[in-house]
PDB file of N, CA and C in Angstrom:
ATOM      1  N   UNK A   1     -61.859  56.578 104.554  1.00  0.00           N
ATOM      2  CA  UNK A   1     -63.272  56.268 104.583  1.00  0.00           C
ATOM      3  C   UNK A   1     -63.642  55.503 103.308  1.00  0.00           C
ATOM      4  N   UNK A   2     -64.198  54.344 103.727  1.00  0.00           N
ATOM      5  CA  UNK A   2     -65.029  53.571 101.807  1.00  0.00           C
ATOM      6  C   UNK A   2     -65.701  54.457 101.634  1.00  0.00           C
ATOM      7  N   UNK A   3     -65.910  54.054 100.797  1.00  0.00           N
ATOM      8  CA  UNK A   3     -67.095  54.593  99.604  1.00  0.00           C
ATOM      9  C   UNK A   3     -67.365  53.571  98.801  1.00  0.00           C
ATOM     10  N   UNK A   4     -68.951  53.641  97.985  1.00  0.00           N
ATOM     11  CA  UNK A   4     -69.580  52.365  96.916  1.00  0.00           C
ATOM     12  C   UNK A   4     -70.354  53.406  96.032  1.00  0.00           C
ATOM     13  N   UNK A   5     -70.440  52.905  94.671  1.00  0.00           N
ATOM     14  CA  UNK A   5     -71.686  53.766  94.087  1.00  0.00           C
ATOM     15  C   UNK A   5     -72.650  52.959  93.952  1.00  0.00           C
ATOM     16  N   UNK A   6     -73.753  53.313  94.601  1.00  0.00           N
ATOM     17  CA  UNK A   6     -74.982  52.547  95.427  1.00  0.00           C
ATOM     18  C   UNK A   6     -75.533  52.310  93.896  1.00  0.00           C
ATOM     19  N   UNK A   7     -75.605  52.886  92.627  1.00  0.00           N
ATOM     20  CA  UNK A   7     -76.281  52.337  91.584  1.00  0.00           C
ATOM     21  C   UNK A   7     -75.541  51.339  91.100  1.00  0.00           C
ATOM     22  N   UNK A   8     -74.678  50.863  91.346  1.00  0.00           N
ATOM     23  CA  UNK A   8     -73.985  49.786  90.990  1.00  0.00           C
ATOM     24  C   UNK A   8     -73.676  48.548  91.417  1.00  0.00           C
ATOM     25  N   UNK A   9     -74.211  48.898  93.099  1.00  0.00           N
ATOM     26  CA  UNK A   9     -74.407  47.129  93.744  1.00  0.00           C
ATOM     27  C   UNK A   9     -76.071  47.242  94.030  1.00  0.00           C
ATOM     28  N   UNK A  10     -77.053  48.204  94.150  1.00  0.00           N
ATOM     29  CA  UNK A  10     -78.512  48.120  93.961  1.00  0.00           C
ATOM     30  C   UNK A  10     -79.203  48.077  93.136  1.00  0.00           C
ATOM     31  N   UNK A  11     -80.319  47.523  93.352  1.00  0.00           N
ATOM     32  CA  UNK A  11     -81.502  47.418  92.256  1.00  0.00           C
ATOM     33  C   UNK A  11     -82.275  49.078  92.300  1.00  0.00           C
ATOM     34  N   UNK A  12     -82.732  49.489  91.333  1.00  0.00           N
ATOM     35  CA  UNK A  12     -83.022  51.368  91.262  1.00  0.00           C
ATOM     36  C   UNK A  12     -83.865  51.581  92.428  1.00  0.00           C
ATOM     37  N   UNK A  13     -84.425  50.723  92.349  1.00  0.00           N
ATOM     38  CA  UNK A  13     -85.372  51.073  94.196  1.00  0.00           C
ATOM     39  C   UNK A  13     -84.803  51.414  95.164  1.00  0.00           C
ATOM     40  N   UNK A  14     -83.221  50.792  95.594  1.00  0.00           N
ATOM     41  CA  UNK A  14     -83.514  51.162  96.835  1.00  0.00           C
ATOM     42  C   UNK A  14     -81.659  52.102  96.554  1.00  0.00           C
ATOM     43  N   UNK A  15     -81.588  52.632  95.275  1.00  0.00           N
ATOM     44  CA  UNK A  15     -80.036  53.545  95.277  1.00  0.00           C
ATOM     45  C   UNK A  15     -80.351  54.596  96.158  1.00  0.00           C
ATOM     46  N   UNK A  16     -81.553  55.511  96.604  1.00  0.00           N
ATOM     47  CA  UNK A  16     -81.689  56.539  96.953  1.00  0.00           C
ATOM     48  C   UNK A  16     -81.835  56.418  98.319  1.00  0.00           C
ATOM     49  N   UNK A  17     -82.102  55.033  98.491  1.00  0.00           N
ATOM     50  CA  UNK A  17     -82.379  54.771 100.055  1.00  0.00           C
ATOM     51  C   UNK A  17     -81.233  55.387 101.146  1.00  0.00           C
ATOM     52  N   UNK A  18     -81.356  55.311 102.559  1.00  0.00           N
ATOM     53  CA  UNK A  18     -80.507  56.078 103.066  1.00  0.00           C
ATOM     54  C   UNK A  18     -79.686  54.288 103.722  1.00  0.00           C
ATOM     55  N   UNK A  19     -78.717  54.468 104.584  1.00  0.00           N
ATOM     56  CA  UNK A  19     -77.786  53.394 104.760  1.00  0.00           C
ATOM     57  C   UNK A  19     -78.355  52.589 105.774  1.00  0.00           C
ATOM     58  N   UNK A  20     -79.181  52.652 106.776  1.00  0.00           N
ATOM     59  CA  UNK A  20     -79.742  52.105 107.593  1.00  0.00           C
ATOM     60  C   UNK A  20     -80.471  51.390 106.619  1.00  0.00           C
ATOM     61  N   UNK A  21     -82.094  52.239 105.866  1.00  0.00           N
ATOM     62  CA  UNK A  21     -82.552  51.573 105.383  1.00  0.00           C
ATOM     63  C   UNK A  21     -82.066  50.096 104.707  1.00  0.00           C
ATOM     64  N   UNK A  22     -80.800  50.591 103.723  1.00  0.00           N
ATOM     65  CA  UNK A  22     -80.651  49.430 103.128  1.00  0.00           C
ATOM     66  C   UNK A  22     -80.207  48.160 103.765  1.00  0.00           C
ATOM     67  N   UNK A  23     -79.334  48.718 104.481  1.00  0.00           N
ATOM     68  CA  UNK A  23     -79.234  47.265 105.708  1.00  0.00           C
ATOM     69  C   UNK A  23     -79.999  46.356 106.298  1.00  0.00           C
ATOM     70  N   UNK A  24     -80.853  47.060 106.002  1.00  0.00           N
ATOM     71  CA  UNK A  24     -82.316  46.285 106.772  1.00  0.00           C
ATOM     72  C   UNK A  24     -83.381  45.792 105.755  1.00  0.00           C
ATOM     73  N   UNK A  25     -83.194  46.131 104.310  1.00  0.00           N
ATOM     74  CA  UNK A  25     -83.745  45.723 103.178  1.00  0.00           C
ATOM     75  C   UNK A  25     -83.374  44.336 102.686  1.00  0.00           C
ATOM     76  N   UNK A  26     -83.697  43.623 102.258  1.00  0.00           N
ATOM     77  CA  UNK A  26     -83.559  42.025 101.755  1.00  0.00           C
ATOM     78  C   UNK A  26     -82.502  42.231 101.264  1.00  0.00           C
ATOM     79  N   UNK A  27     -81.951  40.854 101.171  1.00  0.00           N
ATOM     80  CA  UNK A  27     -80.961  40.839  99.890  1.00  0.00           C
ATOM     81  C   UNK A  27     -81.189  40.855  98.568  1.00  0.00           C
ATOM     82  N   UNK A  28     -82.580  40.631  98.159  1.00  0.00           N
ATOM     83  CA  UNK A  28     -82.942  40.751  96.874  1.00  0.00           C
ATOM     84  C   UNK A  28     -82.575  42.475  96.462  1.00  0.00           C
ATOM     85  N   UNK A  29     -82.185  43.678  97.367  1.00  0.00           N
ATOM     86  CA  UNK A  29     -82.397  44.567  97.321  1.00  0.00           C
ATOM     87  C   UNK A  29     -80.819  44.820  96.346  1.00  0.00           C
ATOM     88  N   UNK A  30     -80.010  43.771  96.591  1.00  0.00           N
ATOM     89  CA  UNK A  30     -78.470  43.862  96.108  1.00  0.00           C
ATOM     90  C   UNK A  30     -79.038  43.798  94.355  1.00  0.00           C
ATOM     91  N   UNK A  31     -78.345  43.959  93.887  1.00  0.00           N
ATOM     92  CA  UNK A  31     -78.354  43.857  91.979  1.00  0.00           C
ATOM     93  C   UNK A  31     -77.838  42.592  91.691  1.00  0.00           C
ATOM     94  N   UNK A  32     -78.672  41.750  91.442  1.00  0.00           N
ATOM     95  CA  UNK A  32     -77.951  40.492  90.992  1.00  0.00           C
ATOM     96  C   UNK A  32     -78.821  39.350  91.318  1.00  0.00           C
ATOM     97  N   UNK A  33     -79.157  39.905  92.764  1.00  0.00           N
ATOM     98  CA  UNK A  33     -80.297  38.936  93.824  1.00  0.00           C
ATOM     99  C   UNK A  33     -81.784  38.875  93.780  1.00  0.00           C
ATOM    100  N   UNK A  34     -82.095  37.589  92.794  1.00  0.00           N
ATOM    101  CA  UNK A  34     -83.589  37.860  92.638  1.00  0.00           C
ATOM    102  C   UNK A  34     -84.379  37.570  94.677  1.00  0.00           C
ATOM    103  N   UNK A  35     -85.500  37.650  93.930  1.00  0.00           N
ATOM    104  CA  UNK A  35     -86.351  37.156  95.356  1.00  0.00           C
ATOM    105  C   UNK A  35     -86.132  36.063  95.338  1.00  0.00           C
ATOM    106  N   UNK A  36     -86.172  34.892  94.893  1.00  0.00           N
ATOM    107  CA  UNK A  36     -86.020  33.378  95.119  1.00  0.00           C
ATOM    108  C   UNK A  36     -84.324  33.277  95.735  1.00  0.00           C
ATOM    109  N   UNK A  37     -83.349  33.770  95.046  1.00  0.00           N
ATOM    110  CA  UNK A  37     -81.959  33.425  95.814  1.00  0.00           C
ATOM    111  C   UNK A  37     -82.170  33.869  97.065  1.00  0.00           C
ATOM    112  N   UNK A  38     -82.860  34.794  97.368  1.00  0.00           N
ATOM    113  CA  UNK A  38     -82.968  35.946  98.993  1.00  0.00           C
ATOM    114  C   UNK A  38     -83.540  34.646  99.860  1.00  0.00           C
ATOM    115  N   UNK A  39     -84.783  34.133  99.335  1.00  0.00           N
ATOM    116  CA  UNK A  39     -85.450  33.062  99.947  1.00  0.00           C
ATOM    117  C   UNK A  39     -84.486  31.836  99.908  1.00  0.00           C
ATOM    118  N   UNK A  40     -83.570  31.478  99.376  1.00  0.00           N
ATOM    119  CA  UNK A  40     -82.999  30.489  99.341  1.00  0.00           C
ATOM    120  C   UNK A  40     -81.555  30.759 100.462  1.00  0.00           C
ATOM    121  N   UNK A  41     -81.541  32.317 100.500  1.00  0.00           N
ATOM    122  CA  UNK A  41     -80.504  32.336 101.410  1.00  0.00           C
ATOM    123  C   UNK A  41     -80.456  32.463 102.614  1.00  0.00           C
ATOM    124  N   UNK A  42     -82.360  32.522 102.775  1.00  0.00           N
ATOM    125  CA  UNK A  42     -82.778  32.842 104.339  1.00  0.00           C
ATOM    126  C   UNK A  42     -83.067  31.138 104.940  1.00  0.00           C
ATOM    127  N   UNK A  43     -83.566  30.293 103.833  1.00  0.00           N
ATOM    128  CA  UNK A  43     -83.393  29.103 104.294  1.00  0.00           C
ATOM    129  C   UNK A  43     -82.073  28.080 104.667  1.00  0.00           C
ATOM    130  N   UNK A  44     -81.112  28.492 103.894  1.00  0.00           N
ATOM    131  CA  UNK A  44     -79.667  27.674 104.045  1.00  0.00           C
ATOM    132  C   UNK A  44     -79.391  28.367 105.572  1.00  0.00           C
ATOM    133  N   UNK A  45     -78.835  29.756 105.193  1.00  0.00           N
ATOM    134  CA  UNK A  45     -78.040  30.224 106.490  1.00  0.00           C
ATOM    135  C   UNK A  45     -79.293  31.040 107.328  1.00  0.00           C
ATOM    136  N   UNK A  46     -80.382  31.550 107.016  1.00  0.00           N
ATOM    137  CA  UNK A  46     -81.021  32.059 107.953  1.00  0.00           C
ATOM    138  C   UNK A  46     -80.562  33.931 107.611  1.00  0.00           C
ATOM    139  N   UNK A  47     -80.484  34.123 106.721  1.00  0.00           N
ATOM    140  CA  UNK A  47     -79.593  35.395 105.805  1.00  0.00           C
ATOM    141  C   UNK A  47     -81.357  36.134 105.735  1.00  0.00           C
ATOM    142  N   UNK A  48     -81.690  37.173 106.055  1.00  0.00           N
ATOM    143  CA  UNK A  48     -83.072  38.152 105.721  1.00  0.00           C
ATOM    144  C   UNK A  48     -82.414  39.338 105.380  1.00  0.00           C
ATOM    145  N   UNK A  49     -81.645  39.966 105.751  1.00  0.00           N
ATOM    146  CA  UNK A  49     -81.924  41.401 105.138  1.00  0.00           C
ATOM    147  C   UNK A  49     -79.635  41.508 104.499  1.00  0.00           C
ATOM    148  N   UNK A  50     -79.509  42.680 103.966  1.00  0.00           N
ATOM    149  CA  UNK A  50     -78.643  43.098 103.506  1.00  0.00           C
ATOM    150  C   UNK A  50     -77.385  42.690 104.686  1.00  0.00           C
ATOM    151  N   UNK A  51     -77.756  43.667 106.099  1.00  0.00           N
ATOM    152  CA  UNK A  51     -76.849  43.342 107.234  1.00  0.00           C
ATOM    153  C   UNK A  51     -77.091  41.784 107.389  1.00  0.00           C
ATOM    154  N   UNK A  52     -77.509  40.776 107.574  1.00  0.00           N
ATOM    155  CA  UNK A  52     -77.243  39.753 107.943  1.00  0.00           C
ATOM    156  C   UNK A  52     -76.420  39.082 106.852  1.00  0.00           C
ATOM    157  N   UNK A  53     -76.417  39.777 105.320  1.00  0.00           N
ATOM    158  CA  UNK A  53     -75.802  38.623 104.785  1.00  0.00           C
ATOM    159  C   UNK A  53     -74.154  39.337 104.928  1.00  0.00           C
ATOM    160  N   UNK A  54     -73.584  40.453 105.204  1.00  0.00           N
ATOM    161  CA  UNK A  54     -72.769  40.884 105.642  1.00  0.00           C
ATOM    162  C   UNK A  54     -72.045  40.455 106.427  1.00  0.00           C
ATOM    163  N   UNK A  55     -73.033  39.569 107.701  1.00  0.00           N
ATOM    164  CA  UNK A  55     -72.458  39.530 108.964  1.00  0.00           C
ATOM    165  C   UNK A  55     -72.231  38.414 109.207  1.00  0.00           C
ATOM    166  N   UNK A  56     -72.557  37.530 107.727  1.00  0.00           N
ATOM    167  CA  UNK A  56     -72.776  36.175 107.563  1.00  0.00           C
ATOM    168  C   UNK A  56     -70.946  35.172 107.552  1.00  0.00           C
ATOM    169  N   UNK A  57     -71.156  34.350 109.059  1.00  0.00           N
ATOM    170  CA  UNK A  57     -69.304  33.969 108.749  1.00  0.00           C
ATOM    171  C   UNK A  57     -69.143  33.491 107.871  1.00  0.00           C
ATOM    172  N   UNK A  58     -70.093  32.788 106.761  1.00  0.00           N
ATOM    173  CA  UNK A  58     -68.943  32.111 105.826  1.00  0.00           C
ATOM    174  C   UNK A  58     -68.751  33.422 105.035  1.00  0.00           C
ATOM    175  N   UNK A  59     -69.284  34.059 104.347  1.00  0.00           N
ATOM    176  CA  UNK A  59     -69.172  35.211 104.069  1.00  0.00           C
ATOM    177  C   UNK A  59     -67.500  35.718 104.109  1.00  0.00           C
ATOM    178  N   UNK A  60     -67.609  36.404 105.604  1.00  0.00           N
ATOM    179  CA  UNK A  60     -66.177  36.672 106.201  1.00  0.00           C
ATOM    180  C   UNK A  60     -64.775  35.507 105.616  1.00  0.00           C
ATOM    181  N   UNK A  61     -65.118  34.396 105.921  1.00  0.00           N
ATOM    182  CA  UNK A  61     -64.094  33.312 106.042  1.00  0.00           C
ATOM    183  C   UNK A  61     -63.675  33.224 104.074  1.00  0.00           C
ATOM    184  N   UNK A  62     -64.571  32.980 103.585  1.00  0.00           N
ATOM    185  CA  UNK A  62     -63.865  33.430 102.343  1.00  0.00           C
ATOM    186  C   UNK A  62     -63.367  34.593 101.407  1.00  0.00           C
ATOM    187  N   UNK A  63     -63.879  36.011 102.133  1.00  0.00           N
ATOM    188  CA  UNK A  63     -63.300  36.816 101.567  1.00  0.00           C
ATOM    189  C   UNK A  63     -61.473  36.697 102.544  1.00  0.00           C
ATOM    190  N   UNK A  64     -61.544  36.239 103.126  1.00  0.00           N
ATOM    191  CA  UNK A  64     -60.189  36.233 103.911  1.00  0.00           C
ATOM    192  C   UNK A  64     -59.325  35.447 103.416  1.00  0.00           C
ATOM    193  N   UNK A  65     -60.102  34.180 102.984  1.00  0.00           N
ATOM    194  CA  UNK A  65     -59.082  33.428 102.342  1.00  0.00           C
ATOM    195  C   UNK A  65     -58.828  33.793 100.553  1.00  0.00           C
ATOM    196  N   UNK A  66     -59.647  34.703 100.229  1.00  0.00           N
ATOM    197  CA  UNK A  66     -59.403  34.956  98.919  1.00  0.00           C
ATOM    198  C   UNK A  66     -58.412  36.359  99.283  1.00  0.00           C
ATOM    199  N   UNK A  67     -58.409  36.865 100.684  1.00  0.00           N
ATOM    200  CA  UNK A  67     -57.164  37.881 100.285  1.00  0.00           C
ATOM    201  C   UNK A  67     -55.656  37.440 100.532  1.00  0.00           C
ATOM    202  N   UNK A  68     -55.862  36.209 101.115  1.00  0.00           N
ATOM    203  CA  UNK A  68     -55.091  35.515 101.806  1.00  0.00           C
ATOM    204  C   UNK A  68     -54.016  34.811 100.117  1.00  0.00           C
ATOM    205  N   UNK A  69     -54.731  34.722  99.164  1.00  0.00           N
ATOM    206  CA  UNK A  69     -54.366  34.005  97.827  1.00  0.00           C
ATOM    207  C   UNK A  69     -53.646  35.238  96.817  1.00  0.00           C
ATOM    208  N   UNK A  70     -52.421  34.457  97.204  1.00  0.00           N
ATOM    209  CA  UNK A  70     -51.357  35.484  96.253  1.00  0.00           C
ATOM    210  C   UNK A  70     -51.023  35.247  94.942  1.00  0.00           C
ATOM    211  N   UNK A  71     -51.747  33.429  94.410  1.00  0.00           N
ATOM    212  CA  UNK A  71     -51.414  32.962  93.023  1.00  0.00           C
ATOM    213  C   UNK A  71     -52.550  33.915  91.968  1.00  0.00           C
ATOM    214  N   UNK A  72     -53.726  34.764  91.893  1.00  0.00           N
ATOM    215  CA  UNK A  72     -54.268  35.886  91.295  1.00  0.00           C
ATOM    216  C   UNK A  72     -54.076  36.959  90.946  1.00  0.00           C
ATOM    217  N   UNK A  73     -52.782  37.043  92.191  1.00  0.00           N
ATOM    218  CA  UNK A  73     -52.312  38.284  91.575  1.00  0.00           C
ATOM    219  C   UNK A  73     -51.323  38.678  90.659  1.00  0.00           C
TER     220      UNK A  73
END
């Protein structure tokens, strides 16, 4: 089973949140992601909440090709 420690990829608002919630919370909700990148990511790809940027293919396609890269390790 994963596991994450939610104070460490969230902003303090939403660590306590439950897992649905956050999925469904912006991406600004991630630690790192102001409101303007969230807005900038709903305009490029159409990205609104946490699950969409998850579910987002380029997303997918480069974490694959970065596991795919054996010269890092």
């Amino acid at each position: 089973m994963a596991s994450i420690d939610l104070e460490k990829v969230l902003d303090k608002a939403w660590a306590d949140k439950s897992l649905p919630e956050i999925l469904a919370a912006p991406v600004s909700a991630l630690k790192g992601v102001s409101d303007r990148q969230g807005n900038l990511l709903e305009e490029a790809f159409g990205v609104k909440t946490v699950k969409d940027l998850a579910d987002l293919k380029y997303a997918h396609w480069a974490s694959a090709l970065a596991t795919l890269d054996t010269t890092s390790k």
